[in-house]
Protein backbone atom coordinates (compact mmCIF):
# COMPACT_ATOMS: atom_id res chain seq x y z
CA UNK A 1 68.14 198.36 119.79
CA UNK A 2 72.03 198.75 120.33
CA UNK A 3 71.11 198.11 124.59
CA UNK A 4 69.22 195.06 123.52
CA UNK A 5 72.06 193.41 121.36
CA UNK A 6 74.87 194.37 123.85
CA UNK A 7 72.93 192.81 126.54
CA UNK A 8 72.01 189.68 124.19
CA UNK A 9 76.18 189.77 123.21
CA UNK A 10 76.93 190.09 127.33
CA UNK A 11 74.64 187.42 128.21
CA UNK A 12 76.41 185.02 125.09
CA UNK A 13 79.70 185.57 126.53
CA UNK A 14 78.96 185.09 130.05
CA UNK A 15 77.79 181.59 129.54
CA UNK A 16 81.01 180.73 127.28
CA UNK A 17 83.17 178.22 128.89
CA UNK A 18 86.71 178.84 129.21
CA UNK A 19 90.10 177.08 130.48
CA UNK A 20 93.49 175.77 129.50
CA UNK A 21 93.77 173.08 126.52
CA UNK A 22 96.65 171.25 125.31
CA UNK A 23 97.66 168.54 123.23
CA UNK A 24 98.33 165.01 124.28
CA UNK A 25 101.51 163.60 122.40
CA UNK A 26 102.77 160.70 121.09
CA UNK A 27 106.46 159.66 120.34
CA UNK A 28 106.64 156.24 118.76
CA UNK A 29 110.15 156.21 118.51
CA UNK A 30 112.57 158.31 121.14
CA UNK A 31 115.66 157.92 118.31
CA UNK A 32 114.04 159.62 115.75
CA UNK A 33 112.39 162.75 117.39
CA UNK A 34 108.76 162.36 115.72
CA UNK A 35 105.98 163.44 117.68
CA UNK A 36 102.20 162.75 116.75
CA UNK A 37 99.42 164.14 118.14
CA UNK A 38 96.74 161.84 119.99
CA UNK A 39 94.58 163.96 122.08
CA UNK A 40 93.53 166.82 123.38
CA UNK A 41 92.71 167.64 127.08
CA UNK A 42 91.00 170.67 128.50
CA UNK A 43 90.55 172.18 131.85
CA UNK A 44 87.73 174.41 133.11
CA UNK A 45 89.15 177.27 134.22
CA UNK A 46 85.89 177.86 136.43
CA UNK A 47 84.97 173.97 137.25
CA UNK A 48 88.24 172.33 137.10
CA UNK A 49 86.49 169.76 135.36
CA UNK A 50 88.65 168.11 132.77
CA UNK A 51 87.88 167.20 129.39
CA UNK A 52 89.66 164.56 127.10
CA UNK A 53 89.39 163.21 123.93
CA UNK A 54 91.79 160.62 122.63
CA UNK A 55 92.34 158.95 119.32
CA UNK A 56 89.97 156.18 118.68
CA UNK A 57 90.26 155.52 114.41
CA UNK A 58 93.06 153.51 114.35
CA UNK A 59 93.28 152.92 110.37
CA UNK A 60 96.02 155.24 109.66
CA UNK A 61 98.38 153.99 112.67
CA UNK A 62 98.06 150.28 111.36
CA UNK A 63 99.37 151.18 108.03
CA UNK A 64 101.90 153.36 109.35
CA UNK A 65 103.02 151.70 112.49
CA UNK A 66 101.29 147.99 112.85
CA UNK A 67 99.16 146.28 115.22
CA UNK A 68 101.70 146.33 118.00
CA UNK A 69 102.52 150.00 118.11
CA UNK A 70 98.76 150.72 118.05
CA UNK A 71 98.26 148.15 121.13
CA UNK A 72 101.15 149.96 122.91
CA UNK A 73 99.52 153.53 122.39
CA UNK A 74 96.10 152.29 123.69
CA UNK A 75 97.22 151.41 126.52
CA UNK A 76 99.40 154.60 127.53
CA UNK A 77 96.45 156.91 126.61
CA UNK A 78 94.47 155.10 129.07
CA UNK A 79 97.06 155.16 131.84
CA UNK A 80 98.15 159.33 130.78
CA UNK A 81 93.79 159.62 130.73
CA UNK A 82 93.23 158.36 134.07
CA UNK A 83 96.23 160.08 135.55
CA UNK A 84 95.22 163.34 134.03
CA UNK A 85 92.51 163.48 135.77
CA UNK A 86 93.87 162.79 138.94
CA UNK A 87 96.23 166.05 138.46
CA UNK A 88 99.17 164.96 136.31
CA UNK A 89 101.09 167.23 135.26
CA UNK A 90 103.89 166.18 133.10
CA UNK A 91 103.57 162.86 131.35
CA UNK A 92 104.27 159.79 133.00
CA UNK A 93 105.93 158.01 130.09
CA UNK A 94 109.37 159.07 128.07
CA UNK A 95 107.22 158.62 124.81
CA UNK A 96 104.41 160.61 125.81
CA UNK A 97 104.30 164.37 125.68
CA UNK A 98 102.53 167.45 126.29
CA UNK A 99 102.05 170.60 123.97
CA UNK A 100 102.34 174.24 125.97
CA UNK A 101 98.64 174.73 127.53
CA UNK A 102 96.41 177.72 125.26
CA UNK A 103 93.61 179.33 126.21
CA UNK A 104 90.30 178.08 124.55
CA UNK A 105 86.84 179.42 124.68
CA UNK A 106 83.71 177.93 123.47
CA UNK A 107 80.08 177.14 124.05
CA UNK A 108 80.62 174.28 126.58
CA UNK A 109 84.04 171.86 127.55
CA UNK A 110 82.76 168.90 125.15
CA UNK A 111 81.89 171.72 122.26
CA UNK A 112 85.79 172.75 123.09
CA UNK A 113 87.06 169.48 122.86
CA UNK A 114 85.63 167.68 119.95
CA UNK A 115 86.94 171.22 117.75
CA UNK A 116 90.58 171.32 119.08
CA UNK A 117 90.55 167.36 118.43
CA UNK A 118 89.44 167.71 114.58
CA UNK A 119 91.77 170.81 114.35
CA UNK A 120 95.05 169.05 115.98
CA UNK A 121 94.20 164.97 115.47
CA UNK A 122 95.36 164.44 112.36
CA UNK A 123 94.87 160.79 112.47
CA UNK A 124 91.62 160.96 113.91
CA UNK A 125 89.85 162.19 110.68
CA UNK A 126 88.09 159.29 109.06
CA UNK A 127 88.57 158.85 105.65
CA UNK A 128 85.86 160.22 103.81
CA UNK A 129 84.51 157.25 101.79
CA UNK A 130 82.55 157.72 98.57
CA UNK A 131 79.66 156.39 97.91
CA UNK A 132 80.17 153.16 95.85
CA UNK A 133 78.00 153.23 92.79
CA UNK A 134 75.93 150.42 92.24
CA UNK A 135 76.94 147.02 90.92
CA UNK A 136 75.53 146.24 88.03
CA UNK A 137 74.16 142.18 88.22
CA UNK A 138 74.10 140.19 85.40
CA UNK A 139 71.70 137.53 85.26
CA UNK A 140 73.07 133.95 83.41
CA UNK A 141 70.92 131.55 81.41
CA UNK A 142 71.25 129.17 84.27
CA UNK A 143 69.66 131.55 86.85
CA UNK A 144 66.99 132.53 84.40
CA UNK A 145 66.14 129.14 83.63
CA UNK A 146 65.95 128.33 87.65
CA UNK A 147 63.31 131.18 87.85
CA UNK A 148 61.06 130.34 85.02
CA UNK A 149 61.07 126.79 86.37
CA UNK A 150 60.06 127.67 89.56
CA UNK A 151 57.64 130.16 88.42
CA UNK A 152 55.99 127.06 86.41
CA UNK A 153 56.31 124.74 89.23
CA UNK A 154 54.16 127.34 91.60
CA UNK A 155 51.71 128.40 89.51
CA UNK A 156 51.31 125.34 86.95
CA UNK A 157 52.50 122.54 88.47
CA UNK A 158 50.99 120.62 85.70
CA UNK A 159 52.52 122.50 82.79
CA UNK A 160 55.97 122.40 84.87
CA UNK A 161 56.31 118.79 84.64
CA UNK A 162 54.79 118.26 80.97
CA UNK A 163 57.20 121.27 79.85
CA UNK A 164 60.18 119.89 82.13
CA UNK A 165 60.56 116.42 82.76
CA UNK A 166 62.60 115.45 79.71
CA UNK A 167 64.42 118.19 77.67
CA UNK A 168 66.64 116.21 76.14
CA UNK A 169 66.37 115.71 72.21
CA UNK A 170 68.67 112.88 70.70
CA UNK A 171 69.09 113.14 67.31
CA UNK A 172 68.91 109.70 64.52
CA UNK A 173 72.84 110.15 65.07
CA UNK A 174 73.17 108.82 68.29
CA UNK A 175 73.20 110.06 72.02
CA UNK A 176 76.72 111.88 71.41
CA UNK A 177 74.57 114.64 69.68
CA UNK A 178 72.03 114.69 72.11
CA UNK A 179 71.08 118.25 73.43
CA UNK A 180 69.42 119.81 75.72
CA UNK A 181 66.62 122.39 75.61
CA UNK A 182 64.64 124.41 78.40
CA UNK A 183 61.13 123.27 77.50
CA UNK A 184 60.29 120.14 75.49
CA UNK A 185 56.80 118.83 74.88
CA UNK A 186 55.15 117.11 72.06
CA UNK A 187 54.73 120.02 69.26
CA UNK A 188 56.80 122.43 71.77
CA UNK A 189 59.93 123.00 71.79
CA UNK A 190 61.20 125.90 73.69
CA UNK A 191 64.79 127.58 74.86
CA UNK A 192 65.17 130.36 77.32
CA UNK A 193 68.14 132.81 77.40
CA UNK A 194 69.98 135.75 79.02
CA UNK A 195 71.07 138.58 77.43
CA UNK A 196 71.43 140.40 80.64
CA UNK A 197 75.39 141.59 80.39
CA UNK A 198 76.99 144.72 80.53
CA UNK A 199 79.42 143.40 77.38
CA UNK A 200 77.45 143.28 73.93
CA UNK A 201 79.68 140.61 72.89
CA UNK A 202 78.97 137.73 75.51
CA UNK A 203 75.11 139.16 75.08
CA UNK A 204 74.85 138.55 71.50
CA UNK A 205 77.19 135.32 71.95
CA UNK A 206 74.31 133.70 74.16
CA UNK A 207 71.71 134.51 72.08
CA UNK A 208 73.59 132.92 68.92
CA UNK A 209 74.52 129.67 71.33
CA UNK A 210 70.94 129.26 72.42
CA UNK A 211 69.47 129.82 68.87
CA UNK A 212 71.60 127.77 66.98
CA UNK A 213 71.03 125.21 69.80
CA UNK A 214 67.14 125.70 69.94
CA UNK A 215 67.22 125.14 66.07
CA UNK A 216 69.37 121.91 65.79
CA UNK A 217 67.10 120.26 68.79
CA UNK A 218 64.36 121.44 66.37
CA UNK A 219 65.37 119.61 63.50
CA UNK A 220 66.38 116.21 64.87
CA UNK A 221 63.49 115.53 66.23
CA UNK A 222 62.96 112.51 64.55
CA UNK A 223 59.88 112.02 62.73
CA UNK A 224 58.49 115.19 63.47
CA UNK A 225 59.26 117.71 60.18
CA UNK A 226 60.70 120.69 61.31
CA UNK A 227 57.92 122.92 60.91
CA UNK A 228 55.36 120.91 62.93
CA UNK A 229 57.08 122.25 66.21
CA UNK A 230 56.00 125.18 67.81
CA UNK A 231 59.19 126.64 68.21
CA UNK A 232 60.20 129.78 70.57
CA UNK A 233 62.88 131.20 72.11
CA UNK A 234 62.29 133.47 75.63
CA UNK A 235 64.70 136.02 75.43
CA UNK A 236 65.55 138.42 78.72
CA UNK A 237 67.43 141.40 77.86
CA UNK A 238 68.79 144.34 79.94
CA UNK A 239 66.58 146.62 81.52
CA UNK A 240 67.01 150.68 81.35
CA UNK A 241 66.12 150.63 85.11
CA UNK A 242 68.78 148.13 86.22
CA UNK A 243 71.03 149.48 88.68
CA UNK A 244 75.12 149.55 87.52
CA UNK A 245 74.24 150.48 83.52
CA UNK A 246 73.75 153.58 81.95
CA UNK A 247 70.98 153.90 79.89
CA UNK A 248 73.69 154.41 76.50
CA UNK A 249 74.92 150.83 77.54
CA UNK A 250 71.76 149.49 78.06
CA UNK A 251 70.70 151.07 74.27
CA UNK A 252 74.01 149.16 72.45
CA UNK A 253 73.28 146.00 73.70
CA UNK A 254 69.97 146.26 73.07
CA UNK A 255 70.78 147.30 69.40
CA UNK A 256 72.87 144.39 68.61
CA UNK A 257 70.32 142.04 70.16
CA UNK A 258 67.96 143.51 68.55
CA UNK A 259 69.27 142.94 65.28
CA UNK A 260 70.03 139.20 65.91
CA UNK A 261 66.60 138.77 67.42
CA UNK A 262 65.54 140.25 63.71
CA UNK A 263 67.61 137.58 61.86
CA UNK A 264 66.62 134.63 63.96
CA UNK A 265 62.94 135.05 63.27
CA UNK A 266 63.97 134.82 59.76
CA UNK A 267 64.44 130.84 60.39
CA UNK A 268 60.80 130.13 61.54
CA UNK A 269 61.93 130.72 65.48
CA UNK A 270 59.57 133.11 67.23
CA UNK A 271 61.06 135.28 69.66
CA UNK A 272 59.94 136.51 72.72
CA UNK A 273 61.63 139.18 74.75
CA UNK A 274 61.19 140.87 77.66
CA UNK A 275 63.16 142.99 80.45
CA UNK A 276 62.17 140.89 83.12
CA UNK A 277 62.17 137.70 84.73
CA UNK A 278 58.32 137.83 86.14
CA UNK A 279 57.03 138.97 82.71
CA UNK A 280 59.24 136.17 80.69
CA UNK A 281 57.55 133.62 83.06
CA UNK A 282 54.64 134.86 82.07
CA UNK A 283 54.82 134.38 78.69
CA UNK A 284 56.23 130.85 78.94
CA UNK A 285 53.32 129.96 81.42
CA UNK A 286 51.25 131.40 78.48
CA UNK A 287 52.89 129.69 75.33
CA UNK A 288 52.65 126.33 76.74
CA UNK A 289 48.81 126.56 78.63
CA UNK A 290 48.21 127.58 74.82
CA UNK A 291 49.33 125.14 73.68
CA UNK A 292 48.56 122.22 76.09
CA UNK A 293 45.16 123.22 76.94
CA UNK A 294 44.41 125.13 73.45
């Protein structure tokens, strides 16, 4: 067993590669002595075939130096590159420079190479970006309203247009105190809002603003008593599967919504709500056929 692993140990180190490396160097400034490393280069000792790797992540030289010190070192690495491996040996530029040459060993020249670069390339190491969390995307009363209304207008285009094409109630007061509502119909009135925020506040603030408006268009409707209307509100509120919100968020919001949601139906307003856009269509496409074609 010991004969098998020497030979297996024999055979691994016979087909190592080995040669002279050393570091290609950068002096941005003669006056003030600092040196940089930007490459590394490596000879096979056996081949003579050269290897080089040169710094290509330029993030950390742009802070540090600017665009034009960056432009300047690109295009001496190329020239010291090429003339490396034509045989240079000293560098052919005051502000380049070149460490002592080191043995190195390893599985192959490239294998060599891209391990003395991450060892001695400091500003070749990427920054290691984390991995943004995602955004959580409210959803306003606008862009709500813009989905139920297409929803309508694809599926019912009937119900769209007897729903849609006049939600504005004006009041015996005059037009100053006009408002307007999402879906108005005779015996139908109807308000849609978001609740879809990551702030309880502003959630239970549009669900107060829409009520409060859904209930004044509601009673100045003239000649029409206030409780011959059928009279809903569509609410969408924040889903525990929405991307961006904890599940404890989502839970507080809904809470306080909840609770308002409780009140309002206390004023003859039926409530509807649901997590969803597709579902609150469907329950607005349902309300009104009900009620049209009931």
């Amino acid at each position: 067993m010991s004969a098998l692993l020497q030979e297996i140990q024999s055979s691994r180190i016979a087909r190592q590669t080995e040669g002279e490396w050393f570091a290609l160097r950068w002096q941005p400034d003669i006056a003030t002595e600092e040196i940089l490393n930007v490459g590394v280069v490596f000879r096979d000792s056996h081949s003579g075939q050269v290897k080089i790797k040169t710094l290509d992540y330029w993030e950390r030289l742009d802070c540090l130096f600017g665009e034009s010190a960056r432009q300047q070192l690109e295009f001496l690495v190329k020239i010291e590159s090429n003339q490396i491996r034509f045989g240079l040996q000293v560098p052919s530029s005051a502000n380049m420079k070149f460490s002592e040459p080191r043995l190195a060993r390893g599985e192959s020249a490239d294998e060599i190479v891209q391990r003395l670069y991450h060892r001695v390339v400091s500003l070749g190491r990427t920054r290691n970006v984390q991995r943004e969390e995602p955004r959580f995307q409210g959803v306003s009363t606008d862009q709500l309203q813009s989905f139920v209304y297409s929803e309508l207008h694809k599926r019912t285009p009937f119900l769209h247009t007897k729903l849609t094409s006049n939600t504005r109630v004006t009041p015996p007061e005059g037009k100053e105190h006009s408002m307007d509502v999402s879906f108005l119909a005779p015996g139908l009135i109807g308000n849609v809002v978001s609740t879809v925020y990551k702030n309880a506040q502003i959630a239970s603030y549009y669900l107060l603003e829409a009520t409060t408006r859904l209930e004044a268009a509601a009673k100045s409707r003239t000649g029409i008593d206030y409780g011959d209307d059928n009279i809903k509100l569509f609410v969408l509120t924040p889903s525990r599967h929405s991307p961006g919100i904890t599940t404890d968020e989502v839970t507080t919001i809904r809470k306080q919504i909840d609770e308002l949601m409780f009140r309002v139906k206390k004023t003859g307003i039926n409530i509807v709500a649901e997590d969803t856009k597709i579902a609150l269509a469907n329950e607005v496409i349902e309300w009104g056929e009900h009620t049209a074609f009931g």
